[in-house]
Protein backbone atom coordinates (compact mmCIF):
# COMPACT_ATOMS: atom_id res chain seq x y z
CA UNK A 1 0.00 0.00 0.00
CA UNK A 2 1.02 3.63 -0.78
CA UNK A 3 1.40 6.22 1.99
CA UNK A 4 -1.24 8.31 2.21
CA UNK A 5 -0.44 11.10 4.57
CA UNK A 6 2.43 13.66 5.54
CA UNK A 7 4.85 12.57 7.87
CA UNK A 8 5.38 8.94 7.51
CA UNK A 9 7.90 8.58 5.37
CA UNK A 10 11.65 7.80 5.22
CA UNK A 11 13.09 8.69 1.93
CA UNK A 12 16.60 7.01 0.77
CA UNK A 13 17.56 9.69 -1.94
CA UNK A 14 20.33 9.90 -4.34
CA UNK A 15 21.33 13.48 -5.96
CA UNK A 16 20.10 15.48 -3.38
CA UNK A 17 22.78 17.84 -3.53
CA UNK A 18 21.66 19.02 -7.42
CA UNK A 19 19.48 21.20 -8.87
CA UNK A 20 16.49 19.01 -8.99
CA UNK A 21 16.87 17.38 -5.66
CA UNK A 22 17.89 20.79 -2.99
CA UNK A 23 13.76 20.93 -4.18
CA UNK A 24 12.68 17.06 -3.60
CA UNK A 25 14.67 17.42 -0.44
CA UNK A 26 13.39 21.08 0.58
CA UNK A 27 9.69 20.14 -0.78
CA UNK A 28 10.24 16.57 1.40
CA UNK A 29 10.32 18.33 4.62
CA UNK A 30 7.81 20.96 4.51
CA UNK A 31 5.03 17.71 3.91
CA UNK A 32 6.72 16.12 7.17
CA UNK A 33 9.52 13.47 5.69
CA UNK A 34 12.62 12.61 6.58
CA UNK A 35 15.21 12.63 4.65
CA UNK A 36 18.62 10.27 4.44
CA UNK A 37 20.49 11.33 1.30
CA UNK A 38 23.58 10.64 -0.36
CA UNK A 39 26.68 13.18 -0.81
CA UNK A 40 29.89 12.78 -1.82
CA UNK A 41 30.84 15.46 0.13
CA UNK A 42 30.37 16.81 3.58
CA UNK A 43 26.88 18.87 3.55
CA UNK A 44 25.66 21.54 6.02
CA UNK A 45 23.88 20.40 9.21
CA UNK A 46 19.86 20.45 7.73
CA UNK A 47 17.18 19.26 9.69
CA UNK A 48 15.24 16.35 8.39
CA UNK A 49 18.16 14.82 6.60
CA UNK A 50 20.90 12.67 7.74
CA UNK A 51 23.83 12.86 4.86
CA UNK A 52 25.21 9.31 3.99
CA UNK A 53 28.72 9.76 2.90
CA UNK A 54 29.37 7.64 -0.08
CA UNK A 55 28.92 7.60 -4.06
CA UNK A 56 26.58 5.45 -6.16
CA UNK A 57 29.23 2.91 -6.68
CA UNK A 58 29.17 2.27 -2.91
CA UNK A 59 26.40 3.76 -1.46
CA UNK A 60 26.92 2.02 2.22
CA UNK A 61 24.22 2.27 4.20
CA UNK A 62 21.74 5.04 1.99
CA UNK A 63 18.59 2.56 2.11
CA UNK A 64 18.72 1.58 5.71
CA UNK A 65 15.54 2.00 7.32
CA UNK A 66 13.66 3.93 4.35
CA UNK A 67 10.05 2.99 3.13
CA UNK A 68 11.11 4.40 -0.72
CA UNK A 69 14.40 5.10 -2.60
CA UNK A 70 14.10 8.25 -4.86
CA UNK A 71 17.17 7.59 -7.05
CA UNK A 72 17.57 10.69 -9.09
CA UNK A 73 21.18 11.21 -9.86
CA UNK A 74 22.79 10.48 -13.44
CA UNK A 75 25.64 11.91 -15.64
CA UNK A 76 24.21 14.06 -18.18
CA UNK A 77 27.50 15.32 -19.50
CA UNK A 78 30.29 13.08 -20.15
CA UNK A 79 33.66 12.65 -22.05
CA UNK A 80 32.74 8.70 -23.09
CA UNK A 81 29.88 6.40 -23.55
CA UNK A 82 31.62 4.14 -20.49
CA UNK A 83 31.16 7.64 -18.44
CA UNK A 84 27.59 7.85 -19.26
CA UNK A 85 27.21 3.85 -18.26
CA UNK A 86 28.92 4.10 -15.38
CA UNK A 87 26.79 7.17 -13.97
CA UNK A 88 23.80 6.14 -15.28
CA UNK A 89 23.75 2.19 -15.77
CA UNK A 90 26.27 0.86 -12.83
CA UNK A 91 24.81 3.21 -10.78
CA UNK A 92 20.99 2.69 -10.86
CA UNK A 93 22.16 -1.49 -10.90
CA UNK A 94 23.92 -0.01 -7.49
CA UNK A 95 20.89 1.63 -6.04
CA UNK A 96 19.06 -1.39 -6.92
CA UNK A 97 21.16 -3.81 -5.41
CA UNK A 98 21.21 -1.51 -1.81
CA UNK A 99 17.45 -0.79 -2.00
CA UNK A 100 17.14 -4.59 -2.24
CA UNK A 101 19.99 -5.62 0.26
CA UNK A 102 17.89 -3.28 3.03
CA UNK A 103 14.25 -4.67 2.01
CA UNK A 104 13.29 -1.08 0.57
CA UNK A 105 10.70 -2.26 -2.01
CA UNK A 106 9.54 0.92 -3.36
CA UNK A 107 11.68 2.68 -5.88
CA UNK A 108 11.20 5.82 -7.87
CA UNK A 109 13.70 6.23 -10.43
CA UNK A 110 14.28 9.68 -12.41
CA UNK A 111 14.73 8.94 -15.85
CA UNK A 112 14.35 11.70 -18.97
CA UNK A 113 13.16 11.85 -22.06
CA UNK A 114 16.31 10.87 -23.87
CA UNK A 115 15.35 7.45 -23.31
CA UNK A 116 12.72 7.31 -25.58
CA UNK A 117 15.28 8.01 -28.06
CA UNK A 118 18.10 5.96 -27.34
CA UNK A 119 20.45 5.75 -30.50
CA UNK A 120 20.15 9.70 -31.00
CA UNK A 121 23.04 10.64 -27.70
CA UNK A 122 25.34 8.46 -25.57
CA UNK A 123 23.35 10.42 -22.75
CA UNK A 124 19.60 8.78 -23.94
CA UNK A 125 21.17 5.61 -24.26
CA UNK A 126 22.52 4.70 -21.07
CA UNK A 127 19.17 6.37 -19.60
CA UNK A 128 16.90 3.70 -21.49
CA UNK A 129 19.49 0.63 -20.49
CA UNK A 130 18.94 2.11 -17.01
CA UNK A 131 15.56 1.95 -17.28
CA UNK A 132 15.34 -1.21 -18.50
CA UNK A 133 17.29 -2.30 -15.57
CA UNK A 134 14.56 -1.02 -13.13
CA UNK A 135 11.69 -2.35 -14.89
CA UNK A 136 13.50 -6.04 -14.75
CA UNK A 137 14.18 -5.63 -10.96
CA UNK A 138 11.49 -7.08 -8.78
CA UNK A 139 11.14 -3.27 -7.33
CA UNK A 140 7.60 -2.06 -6.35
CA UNK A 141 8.91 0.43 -9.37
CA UNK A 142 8.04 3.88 -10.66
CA UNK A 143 9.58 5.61 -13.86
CA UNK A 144 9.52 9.29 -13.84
CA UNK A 145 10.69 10.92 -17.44
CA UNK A 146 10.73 14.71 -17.09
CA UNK A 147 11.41 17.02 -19.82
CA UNK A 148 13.28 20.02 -19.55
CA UNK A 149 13.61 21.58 -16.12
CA UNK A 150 13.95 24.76 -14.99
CA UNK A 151 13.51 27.00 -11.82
CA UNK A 152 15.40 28.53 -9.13
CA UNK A 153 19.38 27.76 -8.92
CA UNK A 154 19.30 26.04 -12.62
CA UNK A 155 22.47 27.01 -13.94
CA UNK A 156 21.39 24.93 -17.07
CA UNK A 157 18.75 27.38 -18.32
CA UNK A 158 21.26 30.40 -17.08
CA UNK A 159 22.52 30.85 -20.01
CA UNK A 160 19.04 31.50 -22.02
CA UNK A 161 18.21 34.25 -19.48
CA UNK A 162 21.97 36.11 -19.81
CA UNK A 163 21.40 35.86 -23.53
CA UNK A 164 18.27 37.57 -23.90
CA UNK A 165 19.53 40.11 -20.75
CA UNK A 166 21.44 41.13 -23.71
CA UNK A 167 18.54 41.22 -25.85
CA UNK A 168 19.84 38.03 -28.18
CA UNK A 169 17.66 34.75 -27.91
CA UNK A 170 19.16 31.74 -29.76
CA UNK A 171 16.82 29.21 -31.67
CA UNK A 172 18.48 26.07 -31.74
CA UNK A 173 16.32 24.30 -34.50
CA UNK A 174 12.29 23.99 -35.07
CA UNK A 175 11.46 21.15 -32.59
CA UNK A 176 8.80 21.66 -29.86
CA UNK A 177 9.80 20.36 -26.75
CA UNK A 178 8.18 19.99 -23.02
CA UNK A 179 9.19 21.57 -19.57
CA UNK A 180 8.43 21.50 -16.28
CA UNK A 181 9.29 24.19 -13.17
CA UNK A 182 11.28 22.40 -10.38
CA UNK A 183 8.97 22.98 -8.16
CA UNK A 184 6.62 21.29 -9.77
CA UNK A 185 8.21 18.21 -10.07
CA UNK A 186 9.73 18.27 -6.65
CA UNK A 187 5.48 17.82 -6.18
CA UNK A 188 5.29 15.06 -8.48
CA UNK A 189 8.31 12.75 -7.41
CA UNK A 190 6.97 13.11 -3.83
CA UNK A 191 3.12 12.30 -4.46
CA UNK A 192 4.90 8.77 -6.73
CA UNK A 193 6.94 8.20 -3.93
CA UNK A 194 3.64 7.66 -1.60
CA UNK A 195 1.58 6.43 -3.96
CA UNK A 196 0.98 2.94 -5.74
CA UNK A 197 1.77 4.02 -9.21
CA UNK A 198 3.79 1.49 -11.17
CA UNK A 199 4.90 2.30 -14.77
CA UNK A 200 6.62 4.90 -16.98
CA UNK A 201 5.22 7.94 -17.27
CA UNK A 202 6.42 11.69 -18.92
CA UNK A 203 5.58 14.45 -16.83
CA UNK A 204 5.30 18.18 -18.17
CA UNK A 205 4.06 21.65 -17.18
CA UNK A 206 0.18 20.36 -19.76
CA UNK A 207 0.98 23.02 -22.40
CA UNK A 208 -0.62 21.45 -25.17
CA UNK A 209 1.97 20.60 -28.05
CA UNK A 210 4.81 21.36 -25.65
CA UNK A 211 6.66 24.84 -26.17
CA UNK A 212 9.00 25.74 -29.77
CA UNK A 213 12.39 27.68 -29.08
CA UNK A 214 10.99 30.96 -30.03
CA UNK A 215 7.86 30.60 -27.68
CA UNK A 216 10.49 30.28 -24.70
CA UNK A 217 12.54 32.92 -25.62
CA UNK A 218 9.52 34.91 -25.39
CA UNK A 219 8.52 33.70 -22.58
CA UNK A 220 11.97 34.66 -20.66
CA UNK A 221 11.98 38.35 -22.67
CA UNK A 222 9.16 38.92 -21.36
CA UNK A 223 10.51 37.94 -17.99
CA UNK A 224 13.05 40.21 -18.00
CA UNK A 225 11.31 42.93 -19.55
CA UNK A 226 13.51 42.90 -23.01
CA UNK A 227 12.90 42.69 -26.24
CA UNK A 228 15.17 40.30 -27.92
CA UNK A 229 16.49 39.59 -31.42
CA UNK A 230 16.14 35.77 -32.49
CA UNK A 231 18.94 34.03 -34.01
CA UNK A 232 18.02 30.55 -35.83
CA UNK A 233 21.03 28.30 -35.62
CA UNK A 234 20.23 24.93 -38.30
CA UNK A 235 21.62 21.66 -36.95
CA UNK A 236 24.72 22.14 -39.30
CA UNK A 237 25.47 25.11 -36.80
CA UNK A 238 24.90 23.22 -34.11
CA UNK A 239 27.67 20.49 -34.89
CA UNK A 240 30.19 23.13 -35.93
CA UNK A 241 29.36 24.73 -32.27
CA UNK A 242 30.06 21.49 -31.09
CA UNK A 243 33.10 20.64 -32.66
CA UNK A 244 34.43 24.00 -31.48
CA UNK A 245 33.35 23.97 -27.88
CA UNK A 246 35.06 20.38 -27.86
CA UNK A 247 38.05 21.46 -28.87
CA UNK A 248 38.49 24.14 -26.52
CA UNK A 249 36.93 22.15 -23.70
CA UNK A 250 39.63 19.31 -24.15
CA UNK A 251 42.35 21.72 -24.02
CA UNK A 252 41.44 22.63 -21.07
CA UNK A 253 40.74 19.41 -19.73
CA UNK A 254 37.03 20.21 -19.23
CA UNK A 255 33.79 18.74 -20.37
CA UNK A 256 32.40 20.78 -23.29
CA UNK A 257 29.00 22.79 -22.28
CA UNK A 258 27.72 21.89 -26.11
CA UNK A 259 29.27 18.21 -26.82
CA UNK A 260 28.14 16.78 -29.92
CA UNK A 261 25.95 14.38 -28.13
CA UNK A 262 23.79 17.57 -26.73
CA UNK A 263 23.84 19.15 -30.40
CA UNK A 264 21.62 16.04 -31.57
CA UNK A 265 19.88 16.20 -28.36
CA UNK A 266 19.08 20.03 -29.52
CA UNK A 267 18.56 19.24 -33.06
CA UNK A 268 16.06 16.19 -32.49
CA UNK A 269 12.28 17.58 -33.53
CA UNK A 270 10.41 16.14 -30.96
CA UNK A 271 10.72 16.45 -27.37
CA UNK A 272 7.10 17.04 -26.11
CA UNK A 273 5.86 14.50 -24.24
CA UNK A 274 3.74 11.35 -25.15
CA UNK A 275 0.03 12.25 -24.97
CA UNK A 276 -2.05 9.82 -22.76
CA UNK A 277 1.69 8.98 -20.64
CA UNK A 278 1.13 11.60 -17.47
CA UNK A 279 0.19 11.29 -14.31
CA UNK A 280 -3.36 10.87 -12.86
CA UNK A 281 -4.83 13.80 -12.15
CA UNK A 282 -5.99 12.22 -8.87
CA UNK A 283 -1.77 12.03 -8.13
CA UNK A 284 -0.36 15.07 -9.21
CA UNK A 285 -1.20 17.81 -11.37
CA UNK A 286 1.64 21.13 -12.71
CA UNK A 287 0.91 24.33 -10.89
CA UNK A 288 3.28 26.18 -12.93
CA UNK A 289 3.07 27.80 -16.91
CA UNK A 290 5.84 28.85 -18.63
CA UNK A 291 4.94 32.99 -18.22
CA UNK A 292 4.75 31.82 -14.71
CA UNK A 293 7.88 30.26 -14.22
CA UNK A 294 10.34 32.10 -16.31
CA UNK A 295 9.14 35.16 -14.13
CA UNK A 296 9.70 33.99 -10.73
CA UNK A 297 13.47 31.78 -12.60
CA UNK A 298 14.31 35.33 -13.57
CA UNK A 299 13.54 36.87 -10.36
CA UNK A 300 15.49 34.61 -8.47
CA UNK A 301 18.22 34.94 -10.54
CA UNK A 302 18.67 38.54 -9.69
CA UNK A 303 18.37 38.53 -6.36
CA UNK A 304 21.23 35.73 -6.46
CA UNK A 305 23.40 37.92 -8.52
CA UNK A 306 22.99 35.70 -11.36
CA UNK A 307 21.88 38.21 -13.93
């Protein structure tokens, strides 16, 4: 049986020192949950949460005690396809293993998108093998696939809003795509977590059609209170931006912001999400439009210093 009420939960959680999960674990709390998360690193004292040190290669004793794993950390940039495996395969086959070892039957693993598409990047790929990984455990299992996210401390997304502070907005390609605030799926990992669902199912903010490149570059001009010129950069663009920002990037011995695996991620037509594949509307339903969220993103942004 799912739990049905605030409070009675232990969640084991992976990635809760990212983007996506500061808001799982901040949105955890405030319903009554507690919280025992992996970090690398040593965290700040937070109430609610007791930090396990370890990685997801040895997780030691993460699932001890919890009624649900939330696994939601992956690699979504790396230098090799073995990278991307390692994050994303070894690691959810790690999770897996501990969740098992410590009798935690429910699991809610994060996926994306990318899996639906799994010979377009190295990044999809390993996502869908991952995937298929959890739906061949014998898990009480949940697969989330969000789209796009965005929200307060994305760093991601930044870049978009610096742009069109500048009053440029960069289109790259003609595909429509899906997104979702952070918030709001903070809301929706939670309410899987307690419930019964079982399945895969893709999770957006129910614009119909999903948003094009231009619509969200109006979206965060209007945000910011600019008016912005649109540049249209064609998928040949996109691999020479590529092939440049990997060349730089490996003389510096970085990872490239634009690898050629996230050019064909860019380029790819269709990113909006499966009709009929959501949530019930009895579980979870997005609080949070575009106009909405780019406003508040942008907000926080300044009063971080960001912009």
């Amino acid at each position: 049986m799912g739990f049905t009420h605030a409070g009675d939960m232990i969640l084991a959680v992976t990635g809760g020192t990212g983007f996506v999960g500061r808001q799982f674990l901040a949105h955890s709390l405030a319903q009554g949950h507690t919280v025992r998360a992996l970090a690398r690193t040593p965290q700040p004292t937070q109430p609610g949460v007791t930090w396990v040190a370890g990685t997801l290669a040895a997780p030691a004793d993460l699932c001890a005690g919890a009624d649900a794993v939330v696994h939601l950390a992956g690699v979504v940039n790396a230098a090799t396809p073995d990278d991307f495996l390692a994050g994303n395969v070894a690691g959810t086959a790690s999770i897996l293993s501990a969740a098992a070892a410590a009798g935690v039957r429910r699991f809610v693993h994060v996926s994306s998108l990318a899996a639906r598409e799994r010979g377009l990047s190295q990044y999809g790929a390993s996502k869908a093998a991952a995937e298929a990984l959890v739906e061949a455990s014998d898990r009480d299992w949940t697969i989330v696939r969000p789209p796009g996210v965005y929200g307060a401390n994305d760093r991601e997304m930044l870049a978009v809003f610096q742009l069109a502070g500048r009053g440029v907005a960069v289109l790259p390609g003609r595909g429509r795509f899906s997104l979702i605030e952070v918030g709001d799926l903070a809301r929706a990992l939670l309410a899987v977590a307690v419930s019964d669902l079982h399945g895969v199912f893709e999770i957006d903010d129910d614009a119909p059609h999903g948003h094009s490149h231009a619509e969200l570059a109006q979206a965060v001009a209007a945000a910011l209170g600019r008016r912005v010129r649109m540049v249209a950069l064609p998928a040949a663009a996109l691999r020479l931006g590529a092939a440049i920002d990997t060349a730089i990037a490996r003389r510096r011995g970085v990872l490239p912001r634009l690898s050629f695996d996230r050019a064909r991620y860019l380029a790819h037509a269709d990113w909006v999400v499966t009709p009929g594949a959501g949530l019930p509307q009895s579980t979870w339903q997005p609080r949070v439009a575009l106009a909405e969220g780019t406003a508040a993103t942008a907000a926080w942004y300044r009063a971080a210093g960001w912009l």
